[in-house]
N, C-alpha and C. Protein backbone atom coordinates (compact mmCIF):
# COMPACT_ATOMS: atom_id res chain seq x y z
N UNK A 1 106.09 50.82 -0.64
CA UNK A 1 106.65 50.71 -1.99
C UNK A 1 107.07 52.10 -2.45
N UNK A 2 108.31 52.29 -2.85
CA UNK A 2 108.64 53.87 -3.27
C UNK A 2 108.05 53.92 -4.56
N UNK A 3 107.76 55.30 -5.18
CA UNK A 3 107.56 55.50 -6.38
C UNK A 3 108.83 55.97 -7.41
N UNK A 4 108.03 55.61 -8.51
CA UNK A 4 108.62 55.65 -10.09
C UNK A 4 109.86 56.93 -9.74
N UNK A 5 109.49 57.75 -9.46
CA UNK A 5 110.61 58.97 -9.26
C UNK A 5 111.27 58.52 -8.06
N UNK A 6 111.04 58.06 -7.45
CA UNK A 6 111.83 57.59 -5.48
C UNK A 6 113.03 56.70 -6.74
N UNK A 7 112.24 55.59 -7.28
CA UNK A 7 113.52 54.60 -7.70
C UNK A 7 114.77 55.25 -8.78
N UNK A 8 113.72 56.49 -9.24
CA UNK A 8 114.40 56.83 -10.63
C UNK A 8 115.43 57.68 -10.46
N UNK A 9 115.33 58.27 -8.81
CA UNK A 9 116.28 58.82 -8.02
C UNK A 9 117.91 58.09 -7.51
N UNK A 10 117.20 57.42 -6.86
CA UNK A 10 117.95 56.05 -6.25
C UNK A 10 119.15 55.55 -7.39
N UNK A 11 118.23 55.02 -8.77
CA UNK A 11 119.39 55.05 -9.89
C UNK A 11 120.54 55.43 -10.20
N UNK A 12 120.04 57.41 -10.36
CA UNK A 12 120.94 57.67 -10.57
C UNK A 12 121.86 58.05 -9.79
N UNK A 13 122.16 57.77 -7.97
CA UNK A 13 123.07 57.39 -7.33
C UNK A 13 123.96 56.26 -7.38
N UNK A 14 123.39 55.13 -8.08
CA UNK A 14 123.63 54.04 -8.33
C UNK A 14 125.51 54.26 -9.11
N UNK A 15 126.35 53.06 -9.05
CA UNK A 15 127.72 53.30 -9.93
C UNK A 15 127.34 52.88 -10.96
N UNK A 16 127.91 53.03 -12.27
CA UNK A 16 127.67 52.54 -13.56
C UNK A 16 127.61 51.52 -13.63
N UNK A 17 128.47 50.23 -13.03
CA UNK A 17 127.93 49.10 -12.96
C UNK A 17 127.01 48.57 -12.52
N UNK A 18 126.46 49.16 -11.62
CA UNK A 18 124.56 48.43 -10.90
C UNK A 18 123.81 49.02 -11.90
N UNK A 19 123.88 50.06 -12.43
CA UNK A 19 123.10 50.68 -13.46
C UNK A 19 122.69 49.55 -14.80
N UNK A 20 123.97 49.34 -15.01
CA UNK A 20 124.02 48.15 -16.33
C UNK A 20 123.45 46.59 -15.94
N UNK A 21 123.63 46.26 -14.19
CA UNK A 21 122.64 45.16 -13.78
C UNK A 21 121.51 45.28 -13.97
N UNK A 22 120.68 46.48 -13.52
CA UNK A 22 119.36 46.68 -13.56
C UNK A 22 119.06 46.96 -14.92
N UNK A 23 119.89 47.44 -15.55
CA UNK A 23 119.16 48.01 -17.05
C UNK A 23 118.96 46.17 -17.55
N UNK A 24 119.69 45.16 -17.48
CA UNK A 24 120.34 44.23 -17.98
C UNK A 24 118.77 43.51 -16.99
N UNK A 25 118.25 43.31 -15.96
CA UNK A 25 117.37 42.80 -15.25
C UNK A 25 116.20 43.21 -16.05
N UNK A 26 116.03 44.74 -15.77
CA UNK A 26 114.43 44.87 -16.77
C UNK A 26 114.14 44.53 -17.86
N UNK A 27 115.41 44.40 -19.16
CA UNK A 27 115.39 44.13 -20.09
C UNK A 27 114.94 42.13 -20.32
N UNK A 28 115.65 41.82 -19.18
CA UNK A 28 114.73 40.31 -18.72
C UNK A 28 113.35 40.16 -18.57
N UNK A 29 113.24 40.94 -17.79
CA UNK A 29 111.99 40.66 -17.01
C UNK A 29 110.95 41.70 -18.39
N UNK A 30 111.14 42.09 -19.27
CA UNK A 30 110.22 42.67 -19.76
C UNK A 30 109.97 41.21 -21.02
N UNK A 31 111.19 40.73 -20.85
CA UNK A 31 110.95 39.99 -22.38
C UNK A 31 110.17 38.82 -21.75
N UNK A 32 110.38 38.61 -20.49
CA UNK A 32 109.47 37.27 -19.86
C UNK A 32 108.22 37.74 -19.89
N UNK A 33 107.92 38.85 -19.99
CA UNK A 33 106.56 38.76 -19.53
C UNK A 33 105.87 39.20 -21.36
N UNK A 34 106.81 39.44 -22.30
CA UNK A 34 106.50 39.55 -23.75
C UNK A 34 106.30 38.29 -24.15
N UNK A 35 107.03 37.05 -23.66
CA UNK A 35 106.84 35.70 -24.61
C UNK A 35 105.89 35.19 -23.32
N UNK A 36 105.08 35.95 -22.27
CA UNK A 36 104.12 34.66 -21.17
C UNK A 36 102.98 35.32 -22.16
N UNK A 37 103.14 36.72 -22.43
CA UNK A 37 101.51 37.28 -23.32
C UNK A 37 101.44 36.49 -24.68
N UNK A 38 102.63 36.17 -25.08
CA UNK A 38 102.30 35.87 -26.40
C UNK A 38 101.86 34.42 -26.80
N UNK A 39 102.12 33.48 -25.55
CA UNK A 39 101.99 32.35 -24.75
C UNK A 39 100.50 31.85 -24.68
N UNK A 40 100.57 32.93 -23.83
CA UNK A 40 98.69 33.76 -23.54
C UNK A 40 97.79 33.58 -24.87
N UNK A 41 98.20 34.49 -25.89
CA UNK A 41 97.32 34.87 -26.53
C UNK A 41 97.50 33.33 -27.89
N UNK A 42 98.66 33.11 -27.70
CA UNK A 42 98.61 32.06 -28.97
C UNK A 42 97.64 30.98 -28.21
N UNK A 43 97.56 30.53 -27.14
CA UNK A 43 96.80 29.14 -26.41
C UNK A 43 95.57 29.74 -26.18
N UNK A 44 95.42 30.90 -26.40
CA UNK A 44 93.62 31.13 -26.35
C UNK A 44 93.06 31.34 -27.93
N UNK A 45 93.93 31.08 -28.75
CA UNK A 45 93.61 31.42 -30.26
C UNK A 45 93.37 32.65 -30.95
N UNK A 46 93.61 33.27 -30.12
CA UNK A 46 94.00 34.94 -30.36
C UNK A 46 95.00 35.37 -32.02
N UNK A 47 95.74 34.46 -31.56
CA UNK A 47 96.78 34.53 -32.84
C UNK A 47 96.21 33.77 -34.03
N UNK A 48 95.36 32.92 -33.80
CA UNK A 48 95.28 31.83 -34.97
C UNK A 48 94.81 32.34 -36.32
N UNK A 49 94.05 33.47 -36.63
CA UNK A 49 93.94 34.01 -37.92
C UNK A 49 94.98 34.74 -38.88
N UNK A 50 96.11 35.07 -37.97
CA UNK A 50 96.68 36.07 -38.40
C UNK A 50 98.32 34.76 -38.69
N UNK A 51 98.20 33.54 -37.71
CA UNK A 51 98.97 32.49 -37.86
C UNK A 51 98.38 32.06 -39.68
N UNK A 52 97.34 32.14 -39.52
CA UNK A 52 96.54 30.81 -40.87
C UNK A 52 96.74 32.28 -42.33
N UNK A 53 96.98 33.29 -41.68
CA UNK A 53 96.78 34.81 -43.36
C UNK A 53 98.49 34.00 -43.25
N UNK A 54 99.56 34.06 -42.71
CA UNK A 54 101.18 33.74 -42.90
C UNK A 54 101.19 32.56 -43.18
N UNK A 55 100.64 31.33 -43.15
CA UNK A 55 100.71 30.46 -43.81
C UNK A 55 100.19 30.08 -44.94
N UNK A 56 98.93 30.59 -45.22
CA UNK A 56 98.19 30.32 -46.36
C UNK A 56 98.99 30.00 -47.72
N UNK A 57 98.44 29.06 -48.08
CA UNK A 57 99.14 28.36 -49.21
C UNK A 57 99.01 28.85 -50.68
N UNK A 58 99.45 29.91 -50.67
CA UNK A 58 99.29 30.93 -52.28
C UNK A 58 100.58 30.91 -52.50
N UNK A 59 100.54 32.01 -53.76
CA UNK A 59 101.46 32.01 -54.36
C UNK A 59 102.14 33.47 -54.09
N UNK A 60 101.53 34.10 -53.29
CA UNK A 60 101.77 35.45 -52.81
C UNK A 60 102.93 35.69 -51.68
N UNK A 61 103.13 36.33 -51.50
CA UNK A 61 104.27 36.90 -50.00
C UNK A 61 103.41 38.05 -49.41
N UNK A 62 102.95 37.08 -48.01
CA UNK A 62 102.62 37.91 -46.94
C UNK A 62 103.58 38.61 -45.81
N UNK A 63 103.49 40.02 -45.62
CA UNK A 63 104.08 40.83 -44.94
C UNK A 63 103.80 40.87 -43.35
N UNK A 64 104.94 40.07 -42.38
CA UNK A 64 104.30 40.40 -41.22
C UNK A 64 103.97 41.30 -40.81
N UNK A 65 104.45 42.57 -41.01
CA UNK A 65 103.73 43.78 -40.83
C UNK A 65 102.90 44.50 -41.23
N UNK A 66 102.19 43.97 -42.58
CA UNK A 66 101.01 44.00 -43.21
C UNK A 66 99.66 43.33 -42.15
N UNK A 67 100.11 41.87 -41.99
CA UNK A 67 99.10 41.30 -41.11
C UNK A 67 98.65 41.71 -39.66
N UNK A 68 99.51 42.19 -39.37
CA UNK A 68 99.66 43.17 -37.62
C UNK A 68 98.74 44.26 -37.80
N UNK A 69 99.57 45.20 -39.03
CA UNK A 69 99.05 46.11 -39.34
C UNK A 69 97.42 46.51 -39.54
N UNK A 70 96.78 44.99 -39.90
CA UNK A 70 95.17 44.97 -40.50
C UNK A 70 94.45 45.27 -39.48
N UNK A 71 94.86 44.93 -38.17
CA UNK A 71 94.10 45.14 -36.85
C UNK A 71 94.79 44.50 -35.46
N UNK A 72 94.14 45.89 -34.85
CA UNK A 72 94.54 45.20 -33.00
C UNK A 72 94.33 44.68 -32.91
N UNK A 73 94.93 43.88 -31.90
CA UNK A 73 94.80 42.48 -31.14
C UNK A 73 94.62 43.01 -29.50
C-alpha cells in the first residue's frame, strides 16, 4: 500500500481532469461514510436526546448549533 505522500505525489502528476475525478470520488466516499455514522449513531440512540431538545414542544426556538454545541457525542 503506498503512503499518504506516495499518493499525494502521484496526484499531482495526475491531468486536471483525473484530479477533478478523484477530488469528485473522495468527496463521495467521505459523505457515505458521514450518513453510515450518522445511521450508526441515530439506531443506537445516540442521537435521541438531542433529537427530543429539537422537537420539544415549547414555545421557544431551538438552535441546532446550540444543541451540538452543549456536548460531544
Amino acid at each position: 500500500m503506498s503512503t499518504v505522500q506516495e499518493i499525494e505525489s502521484a496526484i499531482e502528476q495526475l491531468p486536471k481532469e483525473d484530479v477533478s475525478k478523484i477530488a469528485l470520488w473522495l468527496e463521495d466516499r467521505l459523505q457515505s461514510q458521514w450518513d453510515k455514522q450518522i445511521a450508526e449513531d441515530a439506531g443506537s440512540g445516540k442521537l435521541d436526546k438531542f433529537f427530543a431538545e429539537l422537537t420539544a414542544d415549547d414555545d421557544s426556538e431551538t438552535d441546532l448549533d446550540e444543541v451540538l454545541g452543549k456536548e460531544e457525542f
